[in-house]
Protein backbone atom coordinates (compact mmCIF):
# COMPACT_ATOMS: atom_id res chain seq x y z
CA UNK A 1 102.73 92.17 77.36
CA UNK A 2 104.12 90.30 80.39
CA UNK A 3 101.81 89.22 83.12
CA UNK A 4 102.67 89.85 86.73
CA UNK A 5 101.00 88.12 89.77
CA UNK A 6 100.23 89.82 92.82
CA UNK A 7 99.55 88.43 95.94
CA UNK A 8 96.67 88.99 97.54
CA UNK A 9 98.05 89.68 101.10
CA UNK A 10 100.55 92.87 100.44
CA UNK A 11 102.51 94.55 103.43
CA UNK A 12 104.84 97.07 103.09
CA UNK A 13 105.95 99.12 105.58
CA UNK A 14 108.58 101.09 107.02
CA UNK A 15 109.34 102.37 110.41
CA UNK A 16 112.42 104.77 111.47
CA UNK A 17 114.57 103.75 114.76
CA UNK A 18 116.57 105.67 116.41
CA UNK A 19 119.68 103.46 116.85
CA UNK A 20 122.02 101.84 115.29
CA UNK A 21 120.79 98.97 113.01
CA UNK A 22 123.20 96.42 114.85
CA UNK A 23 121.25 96.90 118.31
CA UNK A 24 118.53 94.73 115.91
CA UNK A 25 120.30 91.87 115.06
CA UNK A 26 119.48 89.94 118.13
CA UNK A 27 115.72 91.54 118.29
CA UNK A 28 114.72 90.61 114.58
CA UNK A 29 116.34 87.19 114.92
CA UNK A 30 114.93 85.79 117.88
CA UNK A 31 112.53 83.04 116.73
CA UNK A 32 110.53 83.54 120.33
CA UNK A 33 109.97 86.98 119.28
CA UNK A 34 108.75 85.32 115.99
CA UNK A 35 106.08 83.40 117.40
CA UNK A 36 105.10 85.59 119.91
CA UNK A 37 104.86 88.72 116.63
CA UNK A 38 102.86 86.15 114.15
CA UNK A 39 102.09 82.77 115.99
CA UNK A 40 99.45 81.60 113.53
CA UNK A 41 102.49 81.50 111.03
CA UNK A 42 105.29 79.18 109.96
CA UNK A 43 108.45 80.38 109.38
CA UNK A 44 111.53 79.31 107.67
CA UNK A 45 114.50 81.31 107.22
CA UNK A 46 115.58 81.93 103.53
CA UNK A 47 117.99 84.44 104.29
CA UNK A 48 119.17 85.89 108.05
CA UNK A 49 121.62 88.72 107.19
CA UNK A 50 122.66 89.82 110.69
CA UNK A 51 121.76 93.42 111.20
CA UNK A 52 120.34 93.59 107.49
CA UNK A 53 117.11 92.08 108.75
CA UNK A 54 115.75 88.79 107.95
CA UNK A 55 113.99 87.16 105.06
CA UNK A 56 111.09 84.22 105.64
CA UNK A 57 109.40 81.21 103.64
CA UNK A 58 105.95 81.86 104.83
CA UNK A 59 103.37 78.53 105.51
CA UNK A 60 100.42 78.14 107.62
CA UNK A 61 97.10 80.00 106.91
CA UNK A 62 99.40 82.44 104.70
CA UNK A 63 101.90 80.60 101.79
CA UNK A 64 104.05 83.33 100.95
CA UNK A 65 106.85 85.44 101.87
CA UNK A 66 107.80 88.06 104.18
CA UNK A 67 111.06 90.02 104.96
CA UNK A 68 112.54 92.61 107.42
CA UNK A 69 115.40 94.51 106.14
CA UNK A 70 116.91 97.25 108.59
CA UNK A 71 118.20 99.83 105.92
CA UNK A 72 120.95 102.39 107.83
CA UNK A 73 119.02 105.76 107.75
CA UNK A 74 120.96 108.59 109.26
CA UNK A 75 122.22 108.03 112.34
CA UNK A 76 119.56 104.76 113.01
CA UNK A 77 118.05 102.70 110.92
CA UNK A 78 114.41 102.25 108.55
CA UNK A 79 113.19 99.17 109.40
CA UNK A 80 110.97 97.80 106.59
CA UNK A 81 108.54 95.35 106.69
CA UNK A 82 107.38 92.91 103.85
CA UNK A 83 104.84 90.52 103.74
CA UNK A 84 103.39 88.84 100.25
CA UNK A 85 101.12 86.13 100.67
CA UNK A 86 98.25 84.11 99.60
CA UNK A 87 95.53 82.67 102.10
CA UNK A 88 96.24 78.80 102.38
CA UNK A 89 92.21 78.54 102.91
CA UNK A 90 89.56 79.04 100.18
CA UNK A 91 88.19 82.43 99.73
CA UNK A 92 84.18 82.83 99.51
CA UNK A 93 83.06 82.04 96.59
CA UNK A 94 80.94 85.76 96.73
CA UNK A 95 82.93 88.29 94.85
CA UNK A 96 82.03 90.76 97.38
CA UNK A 97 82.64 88.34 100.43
CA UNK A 98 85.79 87.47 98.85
CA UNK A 99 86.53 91.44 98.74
CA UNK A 100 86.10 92.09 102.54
CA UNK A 101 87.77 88.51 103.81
CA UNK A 102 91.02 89.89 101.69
CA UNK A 103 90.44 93.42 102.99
CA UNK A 104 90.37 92.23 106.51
CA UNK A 105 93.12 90.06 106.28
CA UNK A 106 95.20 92.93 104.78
CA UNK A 107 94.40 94.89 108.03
CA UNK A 108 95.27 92.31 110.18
CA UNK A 109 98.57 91.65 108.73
CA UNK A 110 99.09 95.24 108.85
CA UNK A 111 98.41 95.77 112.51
CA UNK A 112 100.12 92.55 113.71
CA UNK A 113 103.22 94.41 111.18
CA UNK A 114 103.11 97.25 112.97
CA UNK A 115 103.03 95.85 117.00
CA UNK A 116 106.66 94.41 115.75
CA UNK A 117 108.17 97.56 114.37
CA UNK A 118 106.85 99.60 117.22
CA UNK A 119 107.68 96.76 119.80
CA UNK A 120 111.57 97.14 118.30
CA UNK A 121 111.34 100.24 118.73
CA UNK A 122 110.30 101.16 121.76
CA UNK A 123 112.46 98.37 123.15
CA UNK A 124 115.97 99.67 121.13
CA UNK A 125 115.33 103.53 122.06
CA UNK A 126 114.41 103.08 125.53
CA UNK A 127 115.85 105.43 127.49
CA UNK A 128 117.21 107.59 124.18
CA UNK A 129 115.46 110.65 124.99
CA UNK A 130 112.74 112.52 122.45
CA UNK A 131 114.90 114.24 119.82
CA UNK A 132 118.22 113.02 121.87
CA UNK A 133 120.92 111.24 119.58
CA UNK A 134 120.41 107.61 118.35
CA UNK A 135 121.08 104.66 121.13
CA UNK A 136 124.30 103.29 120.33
CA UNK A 137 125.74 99.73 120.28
CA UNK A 138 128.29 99.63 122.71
CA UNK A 139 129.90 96.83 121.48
CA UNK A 140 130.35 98.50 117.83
CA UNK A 141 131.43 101.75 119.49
CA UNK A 142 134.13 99.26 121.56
CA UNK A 143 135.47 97.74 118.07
CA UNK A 144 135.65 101.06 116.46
CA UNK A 145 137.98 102.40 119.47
CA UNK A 146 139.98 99.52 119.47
CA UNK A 147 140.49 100.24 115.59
CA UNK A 148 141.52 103.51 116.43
CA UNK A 149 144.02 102.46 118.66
CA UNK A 150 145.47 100.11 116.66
CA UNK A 151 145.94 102.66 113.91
């Protein structure tokens, strides 16, 4: 039998946006946006793949991972949210101390997870209106006319 560790910090999560995945390129890779979504956390990028999302070496009080992947859904995009991390502190010693410190830090992870995926999405569909189309990306919808043309 093969042993797998788990992490004790597990996020996932996943969050439909109604426009097209490209609009989050410049959202998702924006380190300000970073720091301002998880500022007790050092990041290094282990993988930016444009509009695919982004995928982090995770130090600070967390030593882990974490990822955002924007997955084309439809006419938008799922944007999922990873995070899979130990706490670089020691845990109380108590198991059931030890219980509630990881069950709270699971929450907050969560939370502070979900303030970014609704913060991108308010910000790409603003304006889209509630069951309207997807918001666009102009400059995609440019390129594919000029394809046309050239056709």
């Amino acid at each position: 039998m093969k042993l797998v560790i788990v992490t004790s910090i597990q996020v996932a999560d996943e969050t439909f946006v109604a426009a097209a995945p490209s609009l989050a390129t410049e959202m998702v890779g924006d380190r300000g946006n970073w720091r301002r979504w998880w500022p007790d956390l050092r990041l290094t990028v282990t993988e930016d793949r444009g509009a695919a999302g982004v995928r982090w070496k995770v130090g600070g009080p967390l030593v882990g991972s974490m990822e955002i992947w924007c997955e084309p859904v439809l006419d938008g995009f799922v944007l999922h949210y990873f995070l899979h991390a130990e706490p670089h502190d020691s845990l109380p010693d108590d198991p059931r101390a030890r219980g509630t410190a990881l069950a709270d830090a699971n929450r907050d992870r969560r939370a502070a997870g979900k303030v970014m995926s609704f913060e991108v999405k308010d910000r790409l569909e603003a304006g889209r209106g509630v069951g309207g189309p997807a918001v666009t990306d102009p400059a995609a919808d440019a390129g594919n006319a000029d394809e046309r043309v050239a056709r």
